[in-house]
N, C-alpha and C. Protein backbone atom coordinates (compact mmCIF):
# COMPACT_ATOMS: atom_id res chain seq x y z
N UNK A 1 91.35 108.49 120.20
CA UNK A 1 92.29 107.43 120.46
C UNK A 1 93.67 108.01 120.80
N UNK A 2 93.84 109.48 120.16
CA UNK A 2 95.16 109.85 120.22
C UNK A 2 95.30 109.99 121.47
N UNK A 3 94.19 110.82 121.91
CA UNK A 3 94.46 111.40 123.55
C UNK A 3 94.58 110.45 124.56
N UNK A 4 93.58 109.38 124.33
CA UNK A 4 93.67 108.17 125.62
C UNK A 4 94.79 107.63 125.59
N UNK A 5 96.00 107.19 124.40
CA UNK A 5 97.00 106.72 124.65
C UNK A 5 98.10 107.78 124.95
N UNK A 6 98.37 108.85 124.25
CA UNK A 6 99.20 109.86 124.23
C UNK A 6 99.51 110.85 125.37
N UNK A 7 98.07 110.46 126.58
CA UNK A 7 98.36 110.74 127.83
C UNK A 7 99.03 109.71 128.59
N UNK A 8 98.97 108.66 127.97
CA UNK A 8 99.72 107.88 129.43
C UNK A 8 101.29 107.52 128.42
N UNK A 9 101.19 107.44 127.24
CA UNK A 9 102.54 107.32 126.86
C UNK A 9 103.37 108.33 125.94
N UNK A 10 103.71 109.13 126.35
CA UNK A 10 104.10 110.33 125.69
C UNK A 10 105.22 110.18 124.34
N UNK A 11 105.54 109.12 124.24
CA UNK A 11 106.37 109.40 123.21
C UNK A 11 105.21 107.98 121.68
N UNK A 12 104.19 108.22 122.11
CA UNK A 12 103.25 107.71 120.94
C UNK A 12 103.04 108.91 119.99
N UNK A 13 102.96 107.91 118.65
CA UNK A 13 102.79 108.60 117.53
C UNK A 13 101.73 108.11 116.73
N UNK A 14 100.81 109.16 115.75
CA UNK A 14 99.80 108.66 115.39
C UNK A 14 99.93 109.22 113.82
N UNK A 15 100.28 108.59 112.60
CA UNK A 15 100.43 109.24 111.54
C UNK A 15 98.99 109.23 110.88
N UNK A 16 98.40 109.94 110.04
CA UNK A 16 97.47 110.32 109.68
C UNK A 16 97.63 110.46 108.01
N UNK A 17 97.36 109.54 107.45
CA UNK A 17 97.46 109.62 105.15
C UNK A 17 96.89 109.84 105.04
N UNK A 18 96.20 111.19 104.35
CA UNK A 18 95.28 111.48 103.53
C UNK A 18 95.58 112.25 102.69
N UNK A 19 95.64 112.35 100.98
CA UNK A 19 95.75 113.02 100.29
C UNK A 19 95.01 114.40 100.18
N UNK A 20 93.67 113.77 100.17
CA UNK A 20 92.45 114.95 100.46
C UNK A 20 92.21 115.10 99.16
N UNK A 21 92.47 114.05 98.18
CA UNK A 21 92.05 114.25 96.66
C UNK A 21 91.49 113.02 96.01
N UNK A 22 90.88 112.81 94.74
CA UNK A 22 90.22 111.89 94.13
C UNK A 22 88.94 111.51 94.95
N UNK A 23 88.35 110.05 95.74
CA UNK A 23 87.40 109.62 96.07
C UNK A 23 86.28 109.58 95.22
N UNK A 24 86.35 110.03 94.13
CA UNK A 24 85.25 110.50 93.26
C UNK A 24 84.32 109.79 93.77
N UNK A 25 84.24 108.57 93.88
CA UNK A 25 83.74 107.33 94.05
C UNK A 25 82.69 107.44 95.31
N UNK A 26 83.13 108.23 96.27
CA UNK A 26 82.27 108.39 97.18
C UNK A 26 82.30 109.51 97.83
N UNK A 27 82.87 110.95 97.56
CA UNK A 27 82.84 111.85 98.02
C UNK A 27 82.73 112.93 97.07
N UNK A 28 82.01 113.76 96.45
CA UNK A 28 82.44 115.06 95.39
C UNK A 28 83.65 116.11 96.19
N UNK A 29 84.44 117.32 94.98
CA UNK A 29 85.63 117.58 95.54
C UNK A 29 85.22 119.04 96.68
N UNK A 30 84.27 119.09 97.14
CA UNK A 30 83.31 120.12 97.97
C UNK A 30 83.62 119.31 99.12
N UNK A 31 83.19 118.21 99.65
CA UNK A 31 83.23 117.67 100.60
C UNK A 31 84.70 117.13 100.97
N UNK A 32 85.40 116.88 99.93
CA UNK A 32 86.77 116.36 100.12
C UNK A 32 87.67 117.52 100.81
N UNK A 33 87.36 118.97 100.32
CA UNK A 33 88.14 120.09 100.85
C UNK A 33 87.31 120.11 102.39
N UNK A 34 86.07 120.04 102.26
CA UNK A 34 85.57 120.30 103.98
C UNK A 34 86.16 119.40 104.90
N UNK A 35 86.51 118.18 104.30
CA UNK A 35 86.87 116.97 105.09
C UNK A 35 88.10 117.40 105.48
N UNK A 36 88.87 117.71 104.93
CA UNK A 36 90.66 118.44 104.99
C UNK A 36 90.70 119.69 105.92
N UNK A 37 89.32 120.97 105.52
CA UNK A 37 89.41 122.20 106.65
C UNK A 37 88.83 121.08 107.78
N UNK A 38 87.94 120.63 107.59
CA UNK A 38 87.70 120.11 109.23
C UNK A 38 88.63 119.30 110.31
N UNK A 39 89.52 118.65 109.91
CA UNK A 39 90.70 117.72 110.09
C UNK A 39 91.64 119.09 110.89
N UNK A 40 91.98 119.93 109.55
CA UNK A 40 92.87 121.05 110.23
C UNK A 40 92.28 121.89 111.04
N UNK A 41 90.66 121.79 111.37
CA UNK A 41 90.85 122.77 112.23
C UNK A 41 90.40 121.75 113.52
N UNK A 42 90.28 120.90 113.63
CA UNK A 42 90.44 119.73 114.77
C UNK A 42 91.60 119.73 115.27
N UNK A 43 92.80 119.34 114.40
CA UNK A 43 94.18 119.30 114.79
C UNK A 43 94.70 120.35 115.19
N UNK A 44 94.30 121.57 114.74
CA UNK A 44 94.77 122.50 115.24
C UNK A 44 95.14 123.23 116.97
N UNK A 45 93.86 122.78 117.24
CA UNK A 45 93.66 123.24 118.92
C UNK A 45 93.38 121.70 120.08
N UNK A 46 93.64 120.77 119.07
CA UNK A 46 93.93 119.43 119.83
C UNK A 46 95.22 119.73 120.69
N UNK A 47 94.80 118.95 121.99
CA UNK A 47 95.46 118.94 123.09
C UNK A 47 97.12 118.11 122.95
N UNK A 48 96.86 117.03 122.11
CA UNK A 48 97.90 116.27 121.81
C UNK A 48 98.55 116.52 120.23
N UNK A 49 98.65 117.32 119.54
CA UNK A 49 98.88 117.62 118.27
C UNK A 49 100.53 117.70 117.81
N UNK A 50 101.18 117.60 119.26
CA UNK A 50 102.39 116.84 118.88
C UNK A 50 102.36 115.41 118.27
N UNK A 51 101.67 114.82 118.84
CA UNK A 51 101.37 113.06 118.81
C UNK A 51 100.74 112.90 117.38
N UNK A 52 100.10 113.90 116.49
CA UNK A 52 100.14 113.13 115.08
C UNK A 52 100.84 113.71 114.41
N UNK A 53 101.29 113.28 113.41
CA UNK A 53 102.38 113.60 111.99
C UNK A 53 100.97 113.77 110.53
N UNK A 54 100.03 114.76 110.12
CA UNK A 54 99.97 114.43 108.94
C UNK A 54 100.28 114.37 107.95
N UNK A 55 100.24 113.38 107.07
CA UNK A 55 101.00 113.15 105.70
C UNK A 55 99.60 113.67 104.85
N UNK A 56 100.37 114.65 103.93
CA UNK A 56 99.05 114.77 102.78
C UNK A 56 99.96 114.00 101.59
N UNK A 57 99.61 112.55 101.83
CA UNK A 57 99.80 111.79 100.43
C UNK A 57 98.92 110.56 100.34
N UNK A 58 99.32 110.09 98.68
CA UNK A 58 98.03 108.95 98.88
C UNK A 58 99.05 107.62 99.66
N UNK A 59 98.08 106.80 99.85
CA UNK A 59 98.13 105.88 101.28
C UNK A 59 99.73 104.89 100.60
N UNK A 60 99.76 104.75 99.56
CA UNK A 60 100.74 104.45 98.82
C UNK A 60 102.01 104.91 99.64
N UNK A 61 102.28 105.89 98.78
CA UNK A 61 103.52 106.89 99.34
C UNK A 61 103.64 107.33 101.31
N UNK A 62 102.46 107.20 101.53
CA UNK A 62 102.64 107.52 102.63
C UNK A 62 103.12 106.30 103.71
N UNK A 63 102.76 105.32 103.45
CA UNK A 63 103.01 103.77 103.72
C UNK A 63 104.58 103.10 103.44
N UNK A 64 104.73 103.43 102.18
CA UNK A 64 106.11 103.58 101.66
C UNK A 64 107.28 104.19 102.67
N UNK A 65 106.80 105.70 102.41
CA UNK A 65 107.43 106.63 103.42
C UNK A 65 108.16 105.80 105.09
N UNK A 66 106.73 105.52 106.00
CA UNK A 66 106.86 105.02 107.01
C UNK A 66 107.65 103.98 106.49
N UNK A 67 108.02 102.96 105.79
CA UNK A 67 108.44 101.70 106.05
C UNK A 67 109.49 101.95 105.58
N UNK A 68 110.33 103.20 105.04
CA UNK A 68 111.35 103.20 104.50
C UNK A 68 112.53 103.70 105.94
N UNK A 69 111.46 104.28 106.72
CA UNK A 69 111.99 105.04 107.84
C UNK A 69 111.94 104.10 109.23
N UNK A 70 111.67 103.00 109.00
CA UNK A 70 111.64 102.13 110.19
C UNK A 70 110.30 102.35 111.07
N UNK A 71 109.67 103.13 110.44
CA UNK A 71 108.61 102.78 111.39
C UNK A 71 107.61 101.80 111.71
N UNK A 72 107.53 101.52 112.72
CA UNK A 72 106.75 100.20 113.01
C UNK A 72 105.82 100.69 113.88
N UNK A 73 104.25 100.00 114.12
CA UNK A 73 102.94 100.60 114.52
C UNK A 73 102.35 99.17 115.31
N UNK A 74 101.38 99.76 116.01
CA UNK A 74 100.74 99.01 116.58
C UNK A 74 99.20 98.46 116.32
N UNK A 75 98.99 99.58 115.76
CA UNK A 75 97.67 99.66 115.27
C UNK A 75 97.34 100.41 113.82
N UNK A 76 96.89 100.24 112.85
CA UNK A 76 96.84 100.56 111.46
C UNK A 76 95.27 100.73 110.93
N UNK A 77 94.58 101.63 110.68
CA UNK A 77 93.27 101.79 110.55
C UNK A 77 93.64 102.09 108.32
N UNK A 78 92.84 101.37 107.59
CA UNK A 78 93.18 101.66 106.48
C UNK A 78 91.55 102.35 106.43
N UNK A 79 91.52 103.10 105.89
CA UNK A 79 90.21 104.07 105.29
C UNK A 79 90.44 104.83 104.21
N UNK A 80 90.73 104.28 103.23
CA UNK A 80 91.33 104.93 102.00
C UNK A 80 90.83 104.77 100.35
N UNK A 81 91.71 104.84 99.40
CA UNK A 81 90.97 104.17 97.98
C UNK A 81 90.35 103.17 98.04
N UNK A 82 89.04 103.06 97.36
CA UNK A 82 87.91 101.81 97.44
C UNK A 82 88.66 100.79 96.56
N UNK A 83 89.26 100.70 95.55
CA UNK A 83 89.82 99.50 94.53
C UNK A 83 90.17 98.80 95.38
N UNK A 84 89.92 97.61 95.09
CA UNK A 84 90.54 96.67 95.51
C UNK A 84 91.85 96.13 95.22
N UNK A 85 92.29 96.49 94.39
CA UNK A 85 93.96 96.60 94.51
C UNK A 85 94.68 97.53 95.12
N UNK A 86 94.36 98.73 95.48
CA UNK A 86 94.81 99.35 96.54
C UNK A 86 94.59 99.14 98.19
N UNK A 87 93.60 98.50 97.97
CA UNK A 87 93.49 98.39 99.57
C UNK A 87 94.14 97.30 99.69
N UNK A 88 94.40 96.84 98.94
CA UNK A 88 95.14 95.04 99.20
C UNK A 88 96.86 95.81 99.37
N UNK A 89 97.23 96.39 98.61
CA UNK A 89 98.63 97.74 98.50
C UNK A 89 98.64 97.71 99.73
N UNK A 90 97.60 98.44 100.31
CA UNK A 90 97.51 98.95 101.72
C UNK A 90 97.54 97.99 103.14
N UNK A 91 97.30 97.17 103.02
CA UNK A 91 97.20 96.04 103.75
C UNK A 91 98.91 95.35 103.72
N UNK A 92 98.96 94.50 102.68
CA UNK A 92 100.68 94.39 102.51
C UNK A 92 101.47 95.17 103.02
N UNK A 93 101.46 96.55 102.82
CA UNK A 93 102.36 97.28 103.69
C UNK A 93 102.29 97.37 104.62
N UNK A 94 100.85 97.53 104.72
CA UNK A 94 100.71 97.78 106.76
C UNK A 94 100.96 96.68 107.25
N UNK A 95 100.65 95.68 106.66
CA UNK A 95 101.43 94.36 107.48
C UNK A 95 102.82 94.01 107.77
N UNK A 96 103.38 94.86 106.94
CA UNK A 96 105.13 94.96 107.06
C UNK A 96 104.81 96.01 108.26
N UNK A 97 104.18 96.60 108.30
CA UNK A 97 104.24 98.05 109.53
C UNK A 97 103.98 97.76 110.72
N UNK A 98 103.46 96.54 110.56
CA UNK A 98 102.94 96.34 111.94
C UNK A 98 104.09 95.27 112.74
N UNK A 99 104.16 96.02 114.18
CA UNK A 99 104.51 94.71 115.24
C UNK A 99 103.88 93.74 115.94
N UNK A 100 104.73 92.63 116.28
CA UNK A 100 104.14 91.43 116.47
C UNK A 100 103.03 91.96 117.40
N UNK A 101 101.73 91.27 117.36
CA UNK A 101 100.67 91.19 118.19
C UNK A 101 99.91 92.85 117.69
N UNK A 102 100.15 93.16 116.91
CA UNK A 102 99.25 94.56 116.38
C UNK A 102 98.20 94.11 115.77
N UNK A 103 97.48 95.60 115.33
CA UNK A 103 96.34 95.18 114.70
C UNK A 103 96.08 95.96 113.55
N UNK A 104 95.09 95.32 112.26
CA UNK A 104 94.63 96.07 111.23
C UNK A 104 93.17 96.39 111.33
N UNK A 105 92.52 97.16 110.91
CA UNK A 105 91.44 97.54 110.80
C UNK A 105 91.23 98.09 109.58
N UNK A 106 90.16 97.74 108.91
CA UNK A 106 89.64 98.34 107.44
C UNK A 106 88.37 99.10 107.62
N UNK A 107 88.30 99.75 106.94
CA UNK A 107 86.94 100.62 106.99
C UNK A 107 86.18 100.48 105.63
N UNK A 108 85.17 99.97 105.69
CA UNK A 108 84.17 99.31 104.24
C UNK A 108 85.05 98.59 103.47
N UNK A 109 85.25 97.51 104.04
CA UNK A 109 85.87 96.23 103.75
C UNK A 109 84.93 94.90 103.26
N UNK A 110 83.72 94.75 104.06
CA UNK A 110 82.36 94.32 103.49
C UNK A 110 81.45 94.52 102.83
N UNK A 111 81.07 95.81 104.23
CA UNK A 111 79.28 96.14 103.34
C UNK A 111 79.74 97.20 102.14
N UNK A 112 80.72 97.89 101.70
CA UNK A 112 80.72 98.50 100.51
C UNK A 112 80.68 98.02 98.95
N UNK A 113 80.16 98.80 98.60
CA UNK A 113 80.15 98.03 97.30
C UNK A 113 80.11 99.57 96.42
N UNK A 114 80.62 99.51 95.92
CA UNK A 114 81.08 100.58 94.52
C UNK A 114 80.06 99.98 93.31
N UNK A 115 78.58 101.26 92.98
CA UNK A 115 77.90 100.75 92.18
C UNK A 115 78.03 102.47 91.35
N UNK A 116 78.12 101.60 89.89
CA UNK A 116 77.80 102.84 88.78
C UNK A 116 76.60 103.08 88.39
N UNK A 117 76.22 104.34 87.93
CA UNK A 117 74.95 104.95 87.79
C UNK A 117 74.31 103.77 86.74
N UNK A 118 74.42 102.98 85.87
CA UNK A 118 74.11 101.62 85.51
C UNK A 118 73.65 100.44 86.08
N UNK A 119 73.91 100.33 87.59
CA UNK A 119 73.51 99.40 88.71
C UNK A 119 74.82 98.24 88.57
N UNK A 120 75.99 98.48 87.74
CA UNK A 120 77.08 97.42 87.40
C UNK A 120 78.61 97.89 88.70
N UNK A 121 78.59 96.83 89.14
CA UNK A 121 79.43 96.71 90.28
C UNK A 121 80.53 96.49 90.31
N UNK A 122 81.71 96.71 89.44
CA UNK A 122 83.03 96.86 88.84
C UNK A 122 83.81 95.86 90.13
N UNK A 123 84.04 94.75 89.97
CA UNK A 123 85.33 93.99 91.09
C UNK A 123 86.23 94.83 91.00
N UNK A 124 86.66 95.41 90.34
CA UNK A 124 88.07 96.33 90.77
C UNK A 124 88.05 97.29 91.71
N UNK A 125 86.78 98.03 91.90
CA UNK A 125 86.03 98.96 92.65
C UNK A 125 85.38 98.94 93.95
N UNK A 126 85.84 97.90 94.25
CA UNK A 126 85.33 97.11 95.65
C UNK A 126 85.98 95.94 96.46
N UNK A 127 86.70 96.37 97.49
CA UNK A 127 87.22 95.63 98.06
C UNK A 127 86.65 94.34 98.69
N UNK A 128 85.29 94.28 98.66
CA UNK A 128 84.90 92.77 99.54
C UNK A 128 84.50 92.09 98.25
C-alpha cells in the first residue's frame, strides 16, 4: 500500500505501532521477535522506507503520540491487542485521527474469539 500511494504522492506517510511484545493470546514470544526481524528486514531494503515512521510502542501511546502532534490520516488499519477495551481505545483515537471521508479497518473484529484452554470465552478478550 505504501508503494502504490508513496509513488504518486511523495510527501505520504505511513506510521506503523507495534510494540513487538505481549500477544500472549495469540502469538508465543518466538514468533513475536520473528514478526519484528521480519518487519525490519522488509523495511530495510524497501524502496519507499522514507514513507514509514515505525513506532515500537503499544497502540495506546503510539496513537496518543500521533494525536498530540497533529497528525491526521486517511486511512487507519487497527491490528493490535485482542481486549476489547483496547481495541475500542484504539478506535476512539483513530477516529479523532482520522479526516473527513477516511477510513478504519480492524483486523479480527468478528470471526475472533479469544478461547482459554477451558473452552471459556472471556468478553473482555474479544472484541466482537
Amino acid at each position: 500500500m505504501t508503494e502504490l500511494i508513496a509513488s504518486k504522492n511523495y510527501s505520504y506517510t505511513h506510521y506503523a505501532i507495534d510494540p513487538y511484545e505481549g500477544a500472549s493470546d495469540v502469538l508465543t514470544k518466538n514468533r513475536i521477535i520473528e514478526a519484528e526481524k521480519s518487519f525490519h528486514s522488509f523495511y530495510s531494503n524497501f524502496k519507499y522506507k522514507d514513507h514509514i515512521k515505525p513506532m515500537k510502542k503499544n497502540s495506546w501511546e503510539g496513537l496518543m503520540d500521533l494525536y498530540n502532534a497533529g497528525i491526521k490520516a486517511d486511512l487507519i488499519y487497527v491490528d493490535g491487542d485482542h481486549r476489547a477495551s483496547t481495541v475500542l481505545n484504539d478506535m476512539v483515537l483513530g477516529f479523532k485521527l482520522l479526516n473527513v471521508g477516511g477510513a478504519m479497518l480492524c483486523d479480527d473484529s468478528v470471526s475472533w474469539c479469544y478461547t482459554e484452554k477451558n473452552g471459556v470465552k472471556p468478553l473482555d478478550y474479544s472484541p466482537a
